[in-house]
PDB file of N, CA and C in Angstrom:
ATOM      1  N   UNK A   1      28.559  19.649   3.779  1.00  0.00           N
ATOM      2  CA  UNK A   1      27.783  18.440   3.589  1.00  0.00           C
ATOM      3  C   UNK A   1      28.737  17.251   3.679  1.00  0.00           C
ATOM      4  N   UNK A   2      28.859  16.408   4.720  1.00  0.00           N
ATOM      5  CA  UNK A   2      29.485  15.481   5.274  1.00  0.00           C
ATOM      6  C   UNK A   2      29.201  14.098   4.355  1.00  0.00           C
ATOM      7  N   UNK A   3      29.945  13.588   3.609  1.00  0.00           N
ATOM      8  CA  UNK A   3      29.082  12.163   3.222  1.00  0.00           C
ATOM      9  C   UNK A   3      30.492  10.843   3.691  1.00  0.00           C
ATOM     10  N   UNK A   4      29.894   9.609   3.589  1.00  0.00           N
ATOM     11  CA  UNK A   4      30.876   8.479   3.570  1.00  0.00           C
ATOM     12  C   UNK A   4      31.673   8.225   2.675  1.00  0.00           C
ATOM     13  N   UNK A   5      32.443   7.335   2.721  1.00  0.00           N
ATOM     14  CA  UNK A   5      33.465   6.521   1.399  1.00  0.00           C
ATOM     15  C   UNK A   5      32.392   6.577   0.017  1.00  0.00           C
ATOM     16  N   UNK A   6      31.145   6.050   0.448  1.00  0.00           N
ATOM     17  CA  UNK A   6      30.407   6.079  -0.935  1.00  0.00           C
ATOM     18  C   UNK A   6      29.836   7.246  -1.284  1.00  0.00           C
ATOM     19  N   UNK A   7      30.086   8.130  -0.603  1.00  0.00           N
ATOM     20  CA  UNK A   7      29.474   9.508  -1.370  1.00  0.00           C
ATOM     21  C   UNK A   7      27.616   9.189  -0.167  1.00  0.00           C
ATOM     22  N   UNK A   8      27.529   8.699   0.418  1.00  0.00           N
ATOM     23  CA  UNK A   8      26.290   8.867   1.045  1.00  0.00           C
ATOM     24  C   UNK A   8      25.977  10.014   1.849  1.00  0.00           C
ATOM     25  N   UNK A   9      25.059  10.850   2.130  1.00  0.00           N
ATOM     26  CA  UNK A   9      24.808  12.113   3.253  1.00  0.00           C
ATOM     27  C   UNK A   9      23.873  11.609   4.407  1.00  0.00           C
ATOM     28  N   UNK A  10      23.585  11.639   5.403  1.00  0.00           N
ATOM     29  CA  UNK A  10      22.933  11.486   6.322  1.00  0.00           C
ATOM     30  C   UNK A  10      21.509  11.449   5.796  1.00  0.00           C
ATOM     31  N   UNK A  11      21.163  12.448   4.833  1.00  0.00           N
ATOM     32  CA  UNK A  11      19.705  11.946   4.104  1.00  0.00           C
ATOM     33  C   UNK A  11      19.782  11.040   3.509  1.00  0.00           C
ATOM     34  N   UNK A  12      20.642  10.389   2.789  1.00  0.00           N
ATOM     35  CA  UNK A  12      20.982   9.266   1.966  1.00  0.00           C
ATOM     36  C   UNK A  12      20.339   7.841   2.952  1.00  0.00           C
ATOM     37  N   UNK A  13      21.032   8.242   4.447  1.00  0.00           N
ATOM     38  CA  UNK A  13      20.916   7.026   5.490  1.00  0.00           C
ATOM     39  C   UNK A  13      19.244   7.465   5.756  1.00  0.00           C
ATOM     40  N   UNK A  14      18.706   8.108   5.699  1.00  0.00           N
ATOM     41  CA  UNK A  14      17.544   8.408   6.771  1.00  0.00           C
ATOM     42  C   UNK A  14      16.746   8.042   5.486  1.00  0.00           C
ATOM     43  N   UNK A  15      16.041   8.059   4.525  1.00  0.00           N
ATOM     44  CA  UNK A  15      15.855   7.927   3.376  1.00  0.00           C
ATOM     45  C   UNK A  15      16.086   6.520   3.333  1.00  0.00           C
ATOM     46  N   UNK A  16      17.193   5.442   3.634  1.00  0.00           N
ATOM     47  CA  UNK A  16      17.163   4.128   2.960  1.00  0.00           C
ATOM     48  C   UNK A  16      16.425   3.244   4.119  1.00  0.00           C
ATOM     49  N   UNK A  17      16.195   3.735   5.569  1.00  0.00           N
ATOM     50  CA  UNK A  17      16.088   3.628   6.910  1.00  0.00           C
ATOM     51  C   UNK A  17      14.365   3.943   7.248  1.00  0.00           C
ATOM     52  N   UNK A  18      14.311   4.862   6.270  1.00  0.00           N
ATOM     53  CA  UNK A  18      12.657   5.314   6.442  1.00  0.00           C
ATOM     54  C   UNK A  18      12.547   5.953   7.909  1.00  0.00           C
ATOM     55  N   UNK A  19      12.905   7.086   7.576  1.00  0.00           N
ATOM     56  CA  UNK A  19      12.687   7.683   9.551  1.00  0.00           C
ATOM     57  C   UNK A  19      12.834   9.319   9.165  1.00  0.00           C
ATOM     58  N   UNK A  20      10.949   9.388   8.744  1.00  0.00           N
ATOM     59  CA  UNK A  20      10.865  10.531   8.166  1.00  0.00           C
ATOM     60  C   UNK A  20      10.743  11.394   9.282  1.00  0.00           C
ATOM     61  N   UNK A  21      10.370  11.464  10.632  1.00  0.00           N
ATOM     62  CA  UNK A  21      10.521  12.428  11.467  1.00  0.00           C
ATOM     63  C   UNK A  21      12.294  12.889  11.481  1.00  0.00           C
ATOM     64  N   UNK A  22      13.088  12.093  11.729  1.00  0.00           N
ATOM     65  CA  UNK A  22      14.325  12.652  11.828  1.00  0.00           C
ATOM     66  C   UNK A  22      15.103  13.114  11.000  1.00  0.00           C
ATOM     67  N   UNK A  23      14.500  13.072   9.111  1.00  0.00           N
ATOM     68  CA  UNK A  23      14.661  13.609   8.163  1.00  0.00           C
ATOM     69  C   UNK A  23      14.143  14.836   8.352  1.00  0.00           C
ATOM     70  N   UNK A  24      12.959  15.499   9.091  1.00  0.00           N
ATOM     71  CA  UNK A  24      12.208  16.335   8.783  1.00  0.00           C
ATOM     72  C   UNK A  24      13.390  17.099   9.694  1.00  0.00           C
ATOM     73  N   UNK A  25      13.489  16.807  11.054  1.00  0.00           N
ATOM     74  CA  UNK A  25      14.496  17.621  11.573  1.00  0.00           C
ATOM     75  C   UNK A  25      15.642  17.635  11.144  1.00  0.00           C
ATOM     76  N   UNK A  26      16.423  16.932  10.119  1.00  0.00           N
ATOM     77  CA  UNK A  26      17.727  17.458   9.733  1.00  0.00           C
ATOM     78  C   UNK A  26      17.299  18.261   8.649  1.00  0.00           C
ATOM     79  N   UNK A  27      16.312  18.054   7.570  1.00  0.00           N
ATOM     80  CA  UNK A  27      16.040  19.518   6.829  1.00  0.00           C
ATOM     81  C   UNK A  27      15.923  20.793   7.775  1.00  0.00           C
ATOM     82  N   UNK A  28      15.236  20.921   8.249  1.00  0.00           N
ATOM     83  CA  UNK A  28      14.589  21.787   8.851  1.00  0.00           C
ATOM     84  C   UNK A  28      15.834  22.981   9.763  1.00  0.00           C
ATOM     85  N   UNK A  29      16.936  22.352   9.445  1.00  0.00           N
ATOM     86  CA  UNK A  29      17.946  23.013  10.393  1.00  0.00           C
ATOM     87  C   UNK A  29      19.167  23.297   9.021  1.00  0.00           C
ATOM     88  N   UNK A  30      19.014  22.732   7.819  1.00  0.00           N
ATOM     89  CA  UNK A  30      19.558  23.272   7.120  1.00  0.00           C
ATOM     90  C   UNK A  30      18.885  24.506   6.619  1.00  0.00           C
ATOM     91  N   UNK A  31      19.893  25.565   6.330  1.00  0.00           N
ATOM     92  CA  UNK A  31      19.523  26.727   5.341  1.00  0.00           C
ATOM     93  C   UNK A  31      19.022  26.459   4.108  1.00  0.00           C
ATOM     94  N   UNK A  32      17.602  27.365   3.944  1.00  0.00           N
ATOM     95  CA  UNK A  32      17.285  27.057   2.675  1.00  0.00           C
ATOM     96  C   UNK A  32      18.130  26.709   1.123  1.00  0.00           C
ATOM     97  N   UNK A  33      19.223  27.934   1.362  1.00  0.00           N
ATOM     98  CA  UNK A  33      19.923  27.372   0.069  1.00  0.00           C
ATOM     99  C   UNK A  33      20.736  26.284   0.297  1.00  0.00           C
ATOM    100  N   UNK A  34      20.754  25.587   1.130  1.00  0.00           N
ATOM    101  CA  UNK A  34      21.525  24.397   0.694  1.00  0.00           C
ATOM    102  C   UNK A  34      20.735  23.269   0.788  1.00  0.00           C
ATOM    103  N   UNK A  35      19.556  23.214   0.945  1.00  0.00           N
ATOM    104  CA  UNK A  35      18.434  22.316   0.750  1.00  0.00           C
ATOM    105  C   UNK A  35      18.258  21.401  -0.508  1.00  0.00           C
ATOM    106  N   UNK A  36      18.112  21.870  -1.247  1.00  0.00           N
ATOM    107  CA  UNK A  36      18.186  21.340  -2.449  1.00  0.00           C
ATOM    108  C   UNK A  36      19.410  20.611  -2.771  1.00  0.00           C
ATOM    109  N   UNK A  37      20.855  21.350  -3.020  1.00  0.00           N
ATOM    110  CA  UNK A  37      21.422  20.764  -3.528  1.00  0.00           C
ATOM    111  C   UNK A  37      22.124  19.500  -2.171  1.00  0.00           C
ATOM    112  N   UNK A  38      21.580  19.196  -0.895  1.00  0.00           N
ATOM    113  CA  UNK A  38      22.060  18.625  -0.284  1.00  0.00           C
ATOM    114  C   UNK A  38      20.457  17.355  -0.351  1.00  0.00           C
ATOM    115  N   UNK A  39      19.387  17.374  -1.038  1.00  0.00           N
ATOM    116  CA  UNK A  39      18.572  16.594  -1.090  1.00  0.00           C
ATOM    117  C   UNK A  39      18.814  15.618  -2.445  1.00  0.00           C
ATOM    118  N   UNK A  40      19.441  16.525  -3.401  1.00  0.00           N
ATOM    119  CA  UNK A  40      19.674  15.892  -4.460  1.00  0.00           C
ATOM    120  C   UNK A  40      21.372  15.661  -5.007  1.00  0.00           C
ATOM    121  N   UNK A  41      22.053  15.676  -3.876  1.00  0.00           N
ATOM    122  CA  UNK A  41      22.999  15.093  -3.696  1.00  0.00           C
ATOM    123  C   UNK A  41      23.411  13.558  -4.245  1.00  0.00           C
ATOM    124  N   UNK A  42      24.640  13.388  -5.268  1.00  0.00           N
ATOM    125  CA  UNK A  42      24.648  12.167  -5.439  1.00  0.00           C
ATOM    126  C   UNK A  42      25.739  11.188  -4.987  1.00  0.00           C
ATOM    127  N   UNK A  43      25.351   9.628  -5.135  1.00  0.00           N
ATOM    128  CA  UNK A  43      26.406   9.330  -4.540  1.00  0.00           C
ATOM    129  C   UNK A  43      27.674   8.721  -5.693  1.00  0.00           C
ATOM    130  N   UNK A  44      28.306   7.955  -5.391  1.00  0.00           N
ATOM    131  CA  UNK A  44      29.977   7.848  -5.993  1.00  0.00           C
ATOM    132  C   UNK A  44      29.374   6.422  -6.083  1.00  0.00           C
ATOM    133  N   UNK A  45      30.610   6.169  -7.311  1.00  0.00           N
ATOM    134  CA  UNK A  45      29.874   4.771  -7.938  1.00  0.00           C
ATOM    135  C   UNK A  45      31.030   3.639  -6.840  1.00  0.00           C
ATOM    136  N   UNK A  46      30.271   2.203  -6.312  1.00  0.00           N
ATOM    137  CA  UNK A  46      31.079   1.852  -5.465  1.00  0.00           C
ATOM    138  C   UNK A  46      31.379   0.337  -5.530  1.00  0.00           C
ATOM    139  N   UNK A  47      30.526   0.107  -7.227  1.00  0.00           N
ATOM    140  CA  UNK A  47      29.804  -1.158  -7.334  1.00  0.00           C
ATOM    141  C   UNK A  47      29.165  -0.817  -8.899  1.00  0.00           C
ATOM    142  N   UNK A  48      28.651  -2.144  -9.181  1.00  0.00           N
ATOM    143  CA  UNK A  48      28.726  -1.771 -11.146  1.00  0.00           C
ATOM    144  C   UNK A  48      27.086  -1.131 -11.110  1.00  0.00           C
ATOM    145  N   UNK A  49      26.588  -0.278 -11.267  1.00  0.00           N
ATOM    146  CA  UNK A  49      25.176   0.613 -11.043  1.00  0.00           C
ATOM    147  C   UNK A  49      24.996   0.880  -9.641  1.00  0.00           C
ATOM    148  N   UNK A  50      26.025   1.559  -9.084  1.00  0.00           N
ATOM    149  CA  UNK A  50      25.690   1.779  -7.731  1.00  0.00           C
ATOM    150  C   UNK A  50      25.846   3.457  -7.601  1.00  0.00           C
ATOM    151  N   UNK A  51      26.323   4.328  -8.515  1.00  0.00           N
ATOM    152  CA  UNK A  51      26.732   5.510  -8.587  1.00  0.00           C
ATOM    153  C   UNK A  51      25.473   6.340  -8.985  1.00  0.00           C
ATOM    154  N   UNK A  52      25.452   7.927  -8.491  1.00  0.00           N
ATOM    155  CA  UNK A  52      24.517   8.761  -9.218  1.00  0.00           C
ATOM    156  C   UNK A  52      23.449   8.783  -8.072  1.00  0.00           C
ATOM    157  N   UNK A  53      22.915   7.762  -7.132  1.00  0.00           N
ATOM    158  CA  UNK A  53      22.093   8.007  -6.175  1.00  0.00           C
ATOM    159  C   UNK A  53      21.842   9.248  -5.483  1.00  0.00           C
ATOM    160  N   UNK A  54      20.446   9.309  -5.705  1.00  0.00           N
ATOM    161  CA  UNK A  54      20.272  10.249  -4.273  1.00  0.00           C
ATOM    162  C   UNK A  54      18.904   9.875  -3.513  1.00  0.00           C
ATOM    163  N   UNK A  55      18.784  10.559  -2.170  1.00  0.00           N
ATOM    164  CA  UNK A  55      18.074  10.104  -1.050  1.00  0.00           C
ATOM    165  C   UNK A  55      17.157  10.009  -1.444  1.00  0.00           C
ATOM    166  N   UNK A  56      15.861   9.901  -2.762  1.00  0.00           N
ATOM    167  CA  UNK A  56      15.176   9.600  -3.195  1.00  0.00           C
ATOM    168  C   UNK A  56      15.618   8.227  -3.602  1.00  0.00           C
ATOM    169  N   UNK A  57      16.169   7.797  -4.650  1.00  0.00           N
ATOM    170  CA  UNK A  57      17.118   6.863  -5.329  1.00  0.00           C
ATOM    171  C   UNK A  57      16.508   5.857  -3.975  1.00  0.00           C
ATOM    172  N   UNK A  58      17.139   6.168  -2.938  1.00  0.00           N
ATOM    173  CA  UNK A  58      17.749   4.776  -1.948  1.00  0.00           C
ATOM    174  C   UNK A  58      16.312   4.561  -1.287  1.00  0.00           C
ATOM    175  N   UNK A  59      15.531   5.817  -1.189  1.00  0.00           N
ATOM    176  CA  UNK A  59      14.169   5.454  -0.476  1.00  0.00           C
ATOM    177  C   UNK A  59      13.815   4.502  -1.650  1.00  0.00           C
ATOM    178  N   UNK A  60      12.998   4.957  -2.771  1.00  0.00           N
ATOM    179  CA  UNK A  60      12.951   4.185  -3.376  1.00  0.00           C
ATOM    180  C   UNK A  60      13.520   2.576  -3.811  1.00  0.00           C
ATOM    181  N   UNK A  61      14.406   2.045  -3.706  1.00  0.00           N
ATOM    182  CA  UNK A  61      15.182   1.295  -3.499  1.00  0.00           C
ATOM    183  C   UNK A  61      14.617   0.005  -2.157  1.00  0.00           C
ATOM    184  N   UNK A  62      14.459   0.915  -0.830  1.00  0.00           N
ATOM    185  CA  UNK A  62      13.517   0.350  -0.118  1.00  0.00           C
ATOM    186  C   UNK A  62      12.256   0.541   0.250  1.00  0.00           C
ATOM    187  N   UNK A  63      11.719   0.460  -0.606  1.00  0.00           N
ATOM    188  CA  UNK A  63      10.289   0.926  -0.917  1.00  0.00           C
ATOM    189  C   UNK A  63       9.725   1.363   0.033  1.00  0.00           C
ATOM    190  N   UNK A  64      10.362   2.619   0.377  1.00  0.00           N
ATOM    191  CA  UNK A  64       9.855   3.913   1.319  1.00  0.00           C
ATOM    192  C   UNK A  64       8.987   4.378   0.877  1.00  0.00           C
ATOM    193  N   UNK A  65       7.994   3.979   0.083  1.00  0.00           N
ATOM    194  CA  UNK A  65       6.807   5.203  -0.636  1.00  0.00           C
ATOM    195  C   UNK A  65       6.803   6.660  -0.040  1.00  0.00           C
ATOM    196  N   UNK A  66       6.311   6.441   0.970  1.00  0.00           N
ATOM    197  CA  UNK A  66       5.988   7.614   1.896  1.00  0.00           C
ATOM    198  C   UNK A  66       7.643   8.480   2.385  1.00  0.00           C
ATOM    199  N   UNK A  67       8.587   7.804   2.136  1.00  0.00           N
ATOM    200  CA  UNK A  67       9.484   9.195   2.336  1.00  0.00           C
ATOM    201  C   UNK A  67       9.931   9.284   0.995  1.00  0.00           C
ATOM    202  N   UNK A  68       9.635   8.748  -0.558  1.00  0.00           N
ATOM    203  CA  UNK A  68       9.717   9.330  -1.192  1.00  0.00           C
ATOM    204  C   UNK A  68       8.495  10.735  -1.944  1.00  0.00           C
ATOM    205  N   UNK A  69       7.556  10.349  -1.091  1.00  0.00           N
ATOM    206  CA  UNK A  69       6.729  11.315  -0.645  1.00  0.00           C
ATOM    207  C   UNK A  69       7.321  12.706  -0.198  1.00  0.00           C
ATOM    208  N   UNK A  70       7.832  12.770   0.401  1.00  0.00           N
ATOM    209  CA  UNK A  70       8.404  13.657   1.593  1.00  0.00           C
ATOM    210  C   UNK A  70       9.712  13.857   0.822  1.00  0.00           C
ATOM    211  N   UNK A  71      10.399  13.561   0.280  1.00  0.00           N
ATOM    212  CA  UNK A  71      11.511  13.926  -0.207  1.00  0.00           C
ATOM    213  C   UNK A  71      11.010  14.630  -1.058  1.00  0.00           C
ATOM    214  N   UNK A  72       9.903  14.449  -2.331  1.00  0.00           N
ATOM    215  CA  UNK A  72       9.452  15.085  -3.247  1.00  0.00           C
ATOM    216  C   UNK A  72       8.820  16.173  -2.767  1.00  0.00           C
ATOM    217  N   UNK A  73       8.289  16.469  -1.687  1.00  0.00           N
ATOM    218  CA  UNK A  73       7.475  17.515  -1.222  1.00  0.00           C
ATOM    219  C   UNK A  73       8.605  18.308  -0.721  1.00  0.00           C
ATOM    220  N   UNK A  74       9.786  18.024  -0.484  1.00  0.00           N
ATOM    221  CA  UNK A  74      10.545  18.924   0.466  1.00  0.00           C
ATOM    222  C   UNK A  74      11.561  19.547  -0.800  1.00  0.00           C
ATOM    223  N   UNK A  75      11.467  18.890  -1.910  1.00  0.00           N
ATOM    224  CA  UNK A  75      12.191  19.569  -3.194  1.00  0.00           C
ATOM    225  C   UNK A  75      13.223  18.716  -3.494  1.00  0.00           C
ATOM    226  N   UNK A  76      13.386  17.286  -3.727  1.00  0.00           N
ATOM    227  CA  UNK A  76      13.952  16.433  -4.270  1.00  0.00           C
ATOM    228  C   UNK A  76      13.337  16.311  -5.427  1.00  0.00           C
ATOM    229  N   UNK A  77      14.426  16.202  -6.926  1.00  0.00           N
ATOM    230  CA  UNK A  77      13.801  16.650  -7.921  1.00  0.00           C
ATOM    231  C   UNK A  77      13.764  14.947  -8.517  1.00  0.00           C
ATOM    232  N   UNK A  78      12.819  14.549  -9.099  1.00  0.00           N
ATOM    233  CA  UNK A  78      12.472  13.199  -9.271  1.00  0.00           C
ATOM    234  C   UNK A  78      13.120  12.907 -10.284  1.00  0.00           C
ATOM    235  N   UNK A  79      13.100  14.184 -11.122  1.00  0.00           N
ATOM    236  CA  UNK A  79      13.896  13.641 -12.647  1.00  0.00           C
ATOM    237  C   UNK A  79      15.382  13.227 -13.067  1.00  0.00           C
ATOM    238  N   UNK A  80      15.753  13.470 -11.745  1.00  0.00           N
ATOM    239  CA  UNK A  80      17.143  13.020 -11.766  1.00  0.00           C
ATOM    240  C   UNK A  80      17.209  11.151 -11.693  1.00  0.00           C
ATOM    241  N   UNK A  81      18.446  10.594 -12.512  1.00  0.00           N
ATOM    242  CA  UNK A  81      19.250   9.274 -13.061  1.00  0.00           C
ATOM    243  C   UNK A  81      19.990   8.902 -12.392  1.00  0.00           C
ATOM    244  N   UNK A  82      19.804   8.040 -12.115  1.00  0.00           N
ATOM    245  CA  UNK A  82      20.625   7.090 -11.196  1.00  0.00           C
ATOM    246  C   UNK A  82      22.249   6.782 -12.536  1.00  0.00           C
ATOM    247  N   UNK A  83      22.788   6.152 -12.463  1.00  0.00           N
ATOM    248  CA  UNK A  83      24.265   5.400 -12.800  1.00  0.00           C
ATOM    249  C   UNK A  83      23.651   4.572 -14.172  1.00  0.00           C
ATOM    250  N   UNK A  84      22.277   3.864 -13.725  1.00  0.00           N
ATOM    251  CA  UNK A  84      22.056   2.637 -14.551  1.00  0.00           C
ATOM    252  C   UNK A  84      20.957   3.692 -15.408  1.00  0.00           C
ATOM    253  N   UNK A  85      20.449   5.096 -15.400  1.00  0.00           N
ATOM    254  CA  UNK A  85      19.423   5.520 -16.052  1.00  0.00           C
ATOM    255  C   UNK A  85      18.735   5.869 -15.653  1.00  0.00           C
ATOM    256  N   UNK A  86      18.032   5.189 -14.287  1.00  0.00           N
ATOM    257  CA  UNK A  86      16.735   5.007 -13.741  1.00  0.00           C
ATOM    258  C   UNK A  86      16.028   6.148 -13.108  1.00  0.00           C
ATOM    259  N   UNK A  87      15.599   6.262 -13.001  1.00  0.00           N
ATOM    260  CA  UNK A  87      14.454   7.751 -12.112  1.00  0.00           C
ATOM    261  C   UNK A  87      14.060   6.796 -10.678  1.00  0.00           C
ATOM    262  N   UNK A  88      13.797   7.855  -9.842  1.00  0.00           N
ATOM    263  CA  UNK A  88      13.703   6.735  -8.760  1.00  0.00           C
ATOM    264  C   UNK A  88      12.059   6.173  -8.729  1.00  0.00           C
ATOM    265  N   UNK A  89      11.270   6.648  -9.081  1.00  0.00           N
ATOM    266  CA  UNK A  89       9.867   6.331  -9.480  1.00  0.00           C
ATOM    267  C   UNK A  89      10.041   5.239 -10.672  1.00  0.00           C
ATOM    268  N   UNK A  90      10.761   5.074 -11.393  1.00  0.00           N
ATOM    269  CA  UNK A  90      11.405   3.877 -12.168  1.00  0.00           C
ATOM    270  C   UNK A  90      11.381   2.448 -11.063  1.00  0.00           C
ATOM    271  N   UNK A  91      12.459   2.894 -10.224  1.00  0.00           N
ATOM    272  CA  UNK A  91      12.645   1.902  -9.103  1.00  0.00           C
ATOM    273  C   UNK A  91      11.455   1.167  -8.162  1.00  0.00           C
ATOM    274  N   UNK A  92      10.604   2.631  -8.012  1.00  0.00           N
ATOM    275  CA  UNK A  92       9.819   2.198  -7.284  1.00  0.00           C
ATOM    276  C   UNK A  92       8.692   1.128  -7.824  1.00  0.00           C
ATOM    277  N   UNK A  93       8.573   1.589  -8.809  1.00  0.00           N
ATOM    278  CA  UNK A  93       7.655   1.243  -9.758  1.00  0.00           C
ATOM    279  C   UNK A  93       7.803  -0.366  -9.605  1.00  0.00           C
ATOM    280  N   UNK A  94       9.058  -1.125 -10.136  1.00  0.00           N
ATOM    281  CA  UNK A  94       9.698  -2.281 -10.074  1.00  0.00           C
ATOM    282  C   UNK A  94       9.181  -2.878  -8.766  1.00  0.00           C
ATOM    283  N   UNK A  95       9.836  -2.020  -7.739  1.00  0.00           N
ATOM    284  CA  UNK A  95       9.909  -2.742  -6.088  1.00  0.00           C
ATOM    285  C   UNK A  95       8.478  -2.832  -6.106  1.00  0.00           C
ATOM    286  N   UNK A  96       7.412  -2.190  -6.879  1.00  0.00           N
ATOM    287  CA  UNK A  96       6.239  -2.663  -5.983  1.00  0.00           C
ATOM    288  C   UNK A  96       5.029  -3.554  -6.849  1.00  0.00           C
ATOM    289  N   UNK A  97       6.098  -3.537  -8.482  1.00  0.00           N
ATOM    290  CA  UNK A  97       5.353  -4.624  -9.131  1.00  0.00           C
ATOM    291  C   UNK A  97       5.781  -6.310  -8.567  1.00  0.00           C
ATOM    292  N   UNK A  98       7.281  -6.003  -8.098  1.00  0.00           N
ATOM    293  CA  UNK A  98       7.459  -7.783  -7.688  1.00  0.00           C
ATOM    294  C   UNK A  98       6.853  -7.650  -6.471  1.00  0.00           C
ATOM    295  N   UNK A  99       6.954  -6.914  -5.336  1.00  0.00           N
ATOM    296  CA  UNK A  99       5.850  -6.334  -4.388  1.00  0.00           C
ATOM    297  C   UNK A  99       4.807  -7.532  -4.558  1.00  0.00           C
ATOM    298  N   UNK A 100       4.026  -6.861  -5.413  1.00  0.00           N
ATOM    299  CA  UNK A 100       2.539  -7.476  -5.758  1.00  0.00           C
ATOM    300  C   UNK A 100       2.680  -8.685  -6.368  1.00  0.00           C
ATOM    301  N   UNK A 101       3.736  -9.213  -7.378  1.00  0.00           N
ATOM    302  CA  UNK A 101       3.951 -10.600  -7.693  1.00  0.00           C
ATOM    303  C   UNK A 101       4.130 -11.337  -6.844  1.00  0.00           C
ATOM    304  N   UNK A 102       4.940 -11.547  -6.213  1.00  0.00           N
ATOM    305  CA  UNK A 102       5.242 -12.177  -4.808  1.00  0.00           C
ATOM    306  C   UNK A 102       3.618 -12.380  -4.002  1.00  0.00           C
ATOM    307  N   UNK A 103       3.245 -11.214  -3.825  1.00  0.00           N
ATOM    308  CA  UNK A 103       1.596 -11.392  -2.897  1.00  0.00           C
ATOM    309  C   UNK A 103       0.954 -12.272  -3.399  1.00  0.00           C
ATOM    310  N   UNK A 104       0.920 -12.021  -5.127  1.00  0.00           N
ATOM    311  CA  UNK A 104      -0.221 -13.221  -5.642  1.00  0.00           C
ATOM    312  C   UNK A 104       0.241 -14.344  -5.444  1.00  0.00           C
ATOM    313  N   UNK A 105       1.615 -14.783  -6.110  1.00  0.00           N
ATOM    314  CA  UNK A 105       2.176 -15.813  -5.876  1.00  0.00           C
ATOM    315  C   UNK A 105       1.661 -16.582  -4.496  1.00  0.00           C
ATOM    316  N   UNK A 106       2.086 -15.897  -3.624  1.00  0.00           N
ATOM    317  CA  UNK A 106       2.241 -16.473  -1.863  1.00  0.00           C
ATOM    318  C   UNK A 106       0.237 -16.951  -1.946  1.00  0.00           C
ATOM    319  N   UNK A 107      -0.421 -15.602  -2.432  1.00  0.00           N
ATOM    320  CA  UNK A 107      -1.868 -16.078  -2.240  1.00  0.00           C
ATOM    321  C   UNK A 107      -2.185 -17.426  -2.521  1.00  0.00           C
ATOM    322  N   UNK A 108      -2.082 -17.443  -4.268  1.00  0.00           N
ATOM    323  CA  UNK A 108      -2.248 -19.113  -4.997  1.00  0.00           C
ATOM    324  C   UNK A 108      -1.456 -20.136  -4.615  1.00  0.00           C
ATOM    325  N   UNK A 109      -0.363 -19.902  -3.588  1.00  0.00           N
ATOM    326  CA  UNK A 109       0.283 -21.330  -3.066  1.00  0.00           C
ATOM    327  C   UNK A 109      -0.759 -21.439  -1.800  1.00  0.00           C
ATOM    328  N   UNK A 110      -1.037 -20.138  -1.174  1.00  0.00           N
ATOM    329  CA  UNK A 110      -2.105 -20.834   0.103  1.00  0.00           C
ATOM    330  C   UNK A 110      -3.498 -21.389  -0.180  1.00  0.00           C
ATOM    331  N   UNK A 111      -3.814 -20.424  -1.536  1.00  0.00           N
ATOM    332  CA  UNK A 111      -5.141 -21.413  -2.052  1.00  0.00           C
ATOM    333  C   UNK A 111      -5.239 -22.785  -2.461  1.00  0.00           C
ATOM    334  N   UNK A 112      -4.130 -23.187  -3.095  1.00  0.00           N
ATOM    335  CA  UNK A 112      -3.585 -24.612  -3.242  1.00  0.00           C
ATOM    336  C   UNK A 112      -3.905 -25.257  -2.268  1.00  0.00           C
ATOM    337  N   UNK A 113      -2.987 -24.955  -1.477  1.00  0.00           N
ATOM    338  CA  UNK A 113      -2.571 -25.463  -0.021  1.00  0.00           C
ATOM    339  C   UNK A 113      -3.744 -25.557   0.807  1.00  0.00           C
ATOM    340  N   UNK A 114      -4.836 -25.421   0.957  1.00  0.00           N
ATOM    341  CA  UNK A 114      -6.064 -25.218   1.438  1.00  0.00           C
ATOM    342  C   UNK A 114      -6.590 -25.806   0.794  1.00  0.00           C
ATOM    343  N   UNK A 115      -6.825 -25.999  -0.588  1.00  0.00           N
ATOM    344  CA  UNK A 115      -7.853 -27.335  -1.456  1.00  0.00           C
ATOM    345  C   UNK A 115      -7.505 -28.075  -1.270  1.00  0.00           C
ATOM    346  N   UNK A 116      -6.164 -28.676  -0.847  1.00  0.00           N
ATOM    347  CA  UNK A 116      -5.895 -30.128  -1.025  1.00  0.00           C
ATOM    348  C   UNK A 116      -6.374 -30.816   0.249  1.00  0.00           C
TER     349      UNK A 116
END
């Protein structure tokens, strides 16, 4: 299992990138037993809460919903902690409450912006 300076694996990149077909083919060519522990692979701290990641972690992170979908279905175990604590459903959770803050926000400046 090949990773970078930061401890990243090629799922790590495909996962932060969202490019679940070419995730599906690099699982798919690993051996079952190393599936797992190469999905829940973590990374090296590189930065102050940057350590403990895995390819869930970073999907999450960029609010990949759908390949943290697919990571969870393929046996990425959710309950694993990031550096700072976090679960990556923690993360996600965050990315898609300011997500939705931001939307309303942007809405009530165009409703403004339209009454006047």
């Amino acid at each position: 299992m090949e990773r970078d300076r930061r401890g990243h694996t090629v799922l790590h990149a495909l996962a932060r990138e969202g490019r679940p077909r070419l995730f599906l083919a690099v699982l798919q060519r690993l051996p079952p037993p190393l599936r797992g522990p190469f999905l829940n692979a973590q990374t090296t701290a590189m930065g102050p809460g940057c350590g403990r990641r895995t390819a869930l972690h970073m999907a999450a992170l960029y609010g990949r919903v759908g390949m943290c979908r697919l990571l969870v279905e393929a046996g990425a175990n959710p309950r694993l902690r990031d550096e700072k604590n976090r679960t990556a459903y923690e993360i996600l959770r965050c990315i898609v409450e300011a997500a939705e803050r931001d939307f309303s926000e942007a809405v009530s400046r165009r409703r403004m912006a339209t009454a006047a």
